[in-house]
N, C-alpha and C. Protein backbone atom coordinates (compact mmCIF):
# COMPACT_ATOMS: atom_id res chain seq x y z
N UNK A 1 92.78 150.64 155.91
CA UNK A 1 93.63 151.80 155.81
C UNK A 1 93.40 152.42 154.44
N UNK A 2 93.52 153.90 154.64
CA UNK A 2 92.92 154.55 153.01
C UNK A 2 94.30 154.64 152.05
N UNK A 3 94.18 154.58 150.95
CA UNK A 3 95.39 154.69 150.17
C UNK A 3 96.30 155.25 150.42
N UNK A 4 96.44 156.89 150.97
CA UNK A 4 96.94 157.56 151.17
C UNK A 4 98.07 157.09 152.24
N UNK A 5 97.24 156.29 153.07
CA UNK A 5 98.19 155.85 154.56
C UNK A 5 98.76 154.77 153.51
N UNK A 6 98.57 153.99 153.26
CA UNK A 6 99.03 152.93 152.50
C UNK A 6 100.19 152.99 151.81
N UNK A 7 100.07 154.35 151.29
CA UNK A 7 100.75 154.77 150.25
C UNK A 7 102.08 155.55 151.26
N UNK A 8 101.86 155.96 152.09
CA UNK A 8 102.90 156.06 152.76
C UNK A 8 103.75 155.70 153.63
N UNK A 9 103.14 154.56 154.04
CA UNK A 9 103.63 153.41 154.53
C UNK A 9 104.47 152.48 153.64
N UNK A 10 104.09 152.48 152.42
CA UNK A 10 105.28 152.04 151.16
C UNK A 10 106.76 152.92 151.03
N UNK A 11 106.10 154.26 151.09
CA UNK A 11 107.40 154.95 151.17
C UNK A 11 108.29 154.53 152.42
N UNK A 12 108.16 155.00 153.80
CA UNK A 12 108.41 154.44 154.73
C UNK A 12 109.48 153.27 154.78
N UNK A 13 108.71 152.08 154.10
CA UNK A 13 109.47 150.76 153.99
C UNK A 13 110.68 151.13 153.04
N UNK A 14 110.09 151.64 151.81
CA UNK A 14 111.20 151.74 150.43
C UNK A 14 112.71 152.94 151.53
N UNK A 15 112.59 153.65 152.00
CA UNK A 15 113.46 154.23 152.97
C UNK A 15 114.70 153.90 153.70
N UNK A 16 113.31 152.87 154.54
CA UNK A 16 114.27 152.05 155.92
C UNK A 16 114.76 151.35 155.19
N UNK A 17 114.24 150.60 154.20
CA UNK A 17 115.43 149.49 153.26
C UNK A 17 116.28 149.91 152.15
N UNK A 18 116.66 151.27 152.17
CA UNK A 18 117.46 152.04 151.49
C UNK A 18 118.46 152.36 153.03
N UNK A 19 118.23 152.77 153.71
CA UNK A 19 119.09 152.80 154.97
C UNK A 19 119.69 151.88 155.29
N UNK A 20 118.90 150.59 155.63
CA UNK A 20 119.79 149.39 156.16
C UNK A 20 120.71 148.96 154.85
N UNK A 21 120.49 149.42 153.32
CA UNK A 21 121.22 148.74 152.37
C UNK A 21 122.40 149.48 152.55
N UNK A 22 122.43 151.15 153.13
CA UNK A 22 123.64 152.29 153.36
C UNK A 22 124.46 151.71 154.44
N UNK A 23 123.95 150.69 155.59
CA UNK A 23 124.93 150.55 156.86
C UNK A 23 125.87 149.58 156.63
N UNK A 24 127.04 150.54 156.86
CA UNK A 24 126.83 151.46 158.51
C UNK A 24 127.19 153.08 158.53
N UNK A 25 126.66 153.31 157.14
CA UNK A 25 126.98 154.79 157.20
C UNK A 25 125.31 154.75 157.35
N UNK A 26 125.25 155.94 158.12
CA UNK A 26 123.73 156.64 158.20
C UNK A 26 123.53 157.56 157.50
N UNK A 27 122.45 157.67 156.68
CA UNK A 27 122.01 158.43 155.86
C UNK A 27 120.58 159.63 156.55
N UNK A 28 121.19 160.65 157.11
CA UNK A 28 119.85 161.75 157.81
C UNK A 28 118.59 162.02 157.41
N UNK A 29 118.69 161.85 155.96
CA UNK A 29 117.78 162.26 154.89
C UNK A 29 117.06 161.22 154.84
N UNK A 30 117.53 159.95 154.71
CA UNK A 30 116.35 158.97 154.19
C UNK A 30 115.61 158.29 155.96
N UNK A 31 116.63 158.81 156.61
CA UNK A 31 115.18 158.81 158.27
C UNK A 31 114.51 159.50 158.28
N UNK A 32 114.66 161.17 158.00
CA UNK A 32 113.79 162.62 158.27
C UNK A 32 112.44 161.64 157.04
N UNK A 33 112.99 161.40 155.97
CA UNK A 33 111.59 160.94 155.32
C UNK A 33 110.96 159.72 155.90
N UNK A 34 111.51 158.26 156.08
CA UNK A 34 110.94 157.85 156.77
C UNK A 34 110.18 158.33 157.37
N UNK A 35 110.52 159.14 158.67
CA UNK A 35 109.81 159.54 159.75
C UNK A 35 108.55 159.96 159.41
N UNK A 36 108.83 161.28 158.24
CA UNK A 36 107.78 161.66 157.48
C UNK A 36 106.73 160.80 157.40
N UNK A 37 106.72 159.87 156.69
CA UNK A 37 106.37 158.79 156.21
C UNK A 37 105.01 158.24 157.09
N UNK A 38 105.98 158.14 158.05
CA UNK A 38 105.54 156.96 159.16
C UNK A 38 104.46 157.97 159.93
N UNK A 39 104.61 159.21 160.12
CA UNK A 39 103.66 160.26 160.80
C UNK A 39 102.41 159.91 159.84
N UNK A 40 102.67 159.96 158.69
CA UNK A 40 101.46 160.33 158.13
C UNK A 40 100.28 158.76 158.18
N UNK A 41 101.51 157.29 158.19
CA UNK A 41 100.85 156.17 158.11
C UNK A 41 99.59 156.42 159.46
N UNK A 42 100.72 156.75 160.28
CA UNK A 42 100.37 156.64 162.01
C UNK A 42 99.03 157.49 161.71
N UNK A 43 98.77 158.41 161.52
CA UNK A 43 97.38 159.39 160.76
C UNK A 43 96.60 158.87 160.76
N UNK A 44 96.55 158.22 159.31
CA UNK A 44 95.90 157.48 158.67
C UNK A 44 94.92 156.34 159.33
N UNK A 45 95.73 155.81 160.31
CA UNK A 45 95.34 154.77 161.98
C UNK A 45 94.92 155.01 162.69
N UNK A 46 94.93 156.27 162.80
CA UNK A 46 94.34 156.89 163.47
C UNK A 46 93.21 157.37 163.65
N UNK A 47 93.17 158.08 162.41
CA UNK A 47 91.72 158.20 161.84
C UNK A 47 90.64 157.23 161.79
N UNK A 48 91.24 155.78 161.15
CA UNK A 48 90.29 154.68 160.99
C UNK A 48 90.00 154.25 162.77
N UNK A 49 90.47 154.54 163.52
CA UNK A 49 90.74 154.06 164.91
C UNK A 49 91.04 152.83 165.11
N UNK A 50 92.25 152.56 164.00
CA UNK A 50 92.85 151.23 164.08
C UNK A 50 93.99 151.00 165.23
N UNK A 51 93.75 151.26 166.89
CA UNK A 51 94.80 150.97 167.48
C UNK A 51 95.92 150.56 167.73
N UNK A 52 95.25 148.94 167.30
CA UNK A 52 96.60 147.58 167.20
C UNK A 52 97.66 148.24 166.50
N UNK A 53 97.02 148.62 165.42
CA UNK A 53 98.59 149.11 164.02
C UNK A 53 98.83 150.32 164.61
N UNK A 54 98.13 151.59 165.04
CA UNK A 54 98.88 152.34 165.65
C UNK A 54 99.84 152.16 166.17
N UNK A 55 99.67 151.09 167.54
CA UNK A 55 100.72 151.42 168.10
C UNK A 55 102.09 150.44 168.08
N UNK A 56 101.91 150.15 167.19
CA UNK A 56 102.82 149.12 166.30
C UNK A 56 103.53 150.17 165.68
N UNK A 57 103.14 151.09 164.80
CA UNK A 57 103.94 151.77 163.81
C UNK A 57 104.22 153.31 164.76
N UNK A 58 103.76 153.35 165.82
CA UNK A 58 104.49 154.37 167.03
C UNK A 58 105.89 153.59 167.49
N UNK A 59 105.70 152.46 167.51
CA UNK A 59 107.20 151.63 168.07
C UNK A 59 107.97 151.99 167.03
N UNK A 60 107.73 151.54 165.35
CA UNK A 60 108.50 151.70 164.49
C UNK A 60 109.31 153.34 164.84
N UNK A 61 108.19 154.47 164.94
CA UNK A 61 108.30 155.60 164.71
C UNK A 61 109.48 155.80 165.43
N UNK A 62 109.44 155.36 166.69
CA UNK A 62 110.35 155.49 168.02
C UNK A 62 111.93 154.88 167.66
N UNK A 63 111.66 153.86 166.65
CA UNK A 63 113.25 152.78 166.37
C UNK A 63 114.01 153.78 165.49
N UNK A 64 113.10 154.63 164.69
CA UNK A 64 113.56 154.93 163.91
C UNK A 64 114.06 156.60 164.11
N UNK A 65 113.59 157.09 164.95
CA UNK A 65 114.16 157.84 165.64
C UNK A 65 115.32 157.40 166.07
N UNK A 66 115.45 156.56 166.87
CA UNK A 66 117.08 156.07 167.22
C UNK A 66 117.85 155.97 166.66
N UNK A 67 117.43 155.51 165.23
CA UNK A 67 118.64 155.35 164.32
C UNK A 67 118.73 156.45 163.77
N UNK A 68 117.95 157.58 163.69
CA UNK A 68 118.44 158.89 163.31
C UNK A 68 119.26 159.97 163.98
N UNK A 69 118.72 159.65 165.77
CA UNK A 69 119.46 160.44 166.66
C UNK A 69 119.74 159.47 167.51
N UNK A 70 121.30 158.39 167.15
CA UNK A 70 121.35 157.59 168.53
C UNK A 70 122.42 158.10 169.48
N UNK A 71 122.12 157.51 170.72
CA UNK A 71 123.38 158.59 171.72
C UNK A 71 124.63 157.86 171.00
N UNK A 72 124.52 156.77 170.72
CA UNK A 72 126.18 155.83 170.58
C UNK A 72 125.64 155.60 169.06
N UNK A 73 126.66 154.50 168.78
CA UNK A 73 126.24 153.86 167.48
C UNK A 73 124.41 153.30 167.20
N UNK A 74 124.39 153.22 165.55
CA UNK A 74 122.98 153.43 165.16
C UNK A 74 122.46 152.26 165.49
N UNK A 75 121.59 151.86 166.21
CA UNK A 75 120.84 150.87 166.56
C UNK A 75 120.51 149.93 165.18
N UNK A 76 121.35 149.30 164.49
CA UNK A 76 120.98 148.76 163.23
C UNK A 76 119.95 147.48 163.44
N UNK A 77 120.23 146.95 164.30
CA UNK A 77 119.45 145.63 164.85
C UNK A 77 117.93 146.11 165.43
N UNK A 78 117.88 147.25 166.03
CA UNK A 78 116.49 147.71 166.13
C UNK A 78 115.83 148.16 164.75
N UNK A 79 116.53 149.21 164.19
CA UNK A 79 115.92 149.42 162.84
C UNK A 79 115.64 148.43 161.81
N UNK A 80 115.74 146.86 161.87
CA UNK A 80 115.61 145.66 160.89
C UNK A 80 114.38 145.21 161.53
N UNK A 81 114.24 145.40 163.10
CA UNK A 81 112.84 145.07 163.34
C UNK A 81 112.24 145.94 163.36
N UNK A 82 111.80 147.04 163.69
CA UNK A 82 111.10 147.60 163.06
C UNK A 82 110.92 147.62 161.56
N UNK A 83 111.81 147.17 160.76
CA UNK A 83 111.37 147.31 159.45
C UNK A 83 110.00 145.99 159.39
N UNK A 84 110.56 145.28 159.75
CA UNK A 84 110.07 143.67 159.88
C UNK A 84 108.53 144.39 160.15
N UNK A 85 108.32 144.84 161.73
CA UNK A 85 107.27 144.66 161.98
C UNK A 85 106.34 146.03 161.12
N UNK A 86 106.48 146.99 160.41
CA UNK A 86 105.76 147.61 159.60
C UNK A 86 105.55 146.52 158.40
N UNK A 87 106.65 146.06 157.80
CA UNK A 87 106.25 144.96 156.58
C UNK A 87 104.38 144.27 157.17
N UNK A 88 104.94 143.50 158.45
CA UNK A 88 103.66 143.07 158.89
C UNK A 88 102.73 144.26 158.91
N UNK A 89 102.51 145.46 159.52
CA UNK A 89 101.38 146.32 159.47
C UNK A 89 100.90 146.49 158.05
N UNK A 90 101.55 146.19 156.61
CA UNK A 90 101.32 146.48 155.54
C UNK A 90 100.58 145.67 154.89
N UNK A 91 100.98 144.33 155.73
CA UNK A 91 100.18 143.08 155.03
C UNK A 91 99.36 142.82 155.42
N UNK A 92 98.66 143.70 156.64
CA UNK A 92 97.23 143.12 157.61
C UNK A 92 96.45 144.75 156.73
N UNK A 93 97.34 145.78 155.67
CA UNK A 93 96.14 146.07 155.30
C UNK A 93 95.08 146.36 154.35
């Protein structure tokens, strides 16, 4: 993965673990960046045609959507794994 993805995939993490440290208030702002974030990692995977992590950090993309727009309360237990499993996409790169 090129720095750039790398590098935003750090942001990403630094985010979601600024969020889960806010719950159970939700914070809009630090998902819209996440999300940010995570588009650009997802890129980056794209480009290299690294699948596996693609679609690993499309799941994240998706959790984290939920916890930004959930129908009921914020999926906090989904958003910790997804944090989990980007940690892992970070360390395979």
């Amino acid at each position: 993965m090129d720095d750039a993805a790398r590098e935003a995939g750090r942001q990403a993490l630094a985010s979601l673990e600024r969020a889960l440290a806010q719950k159970p208030v939700r914070d809009g702002e630090v998902f819209s960046g996440a999300t940010e974030s995570l588009c650009r990692l997802r890129d980056g995977l794209t480009a290299e045609g690294d699948v596996d992590r693609r679609g690993t950090v499309n799941a994240v993309i998706s959790a984290v959507l939920a916890g930004h727009f959930p129908l009921g309360q914020t999926p906090w237990p989904e958003v910790e794994t997804a944090v989990a499993a980007l940690r892992t996409v970070l360390v395979q790169a």
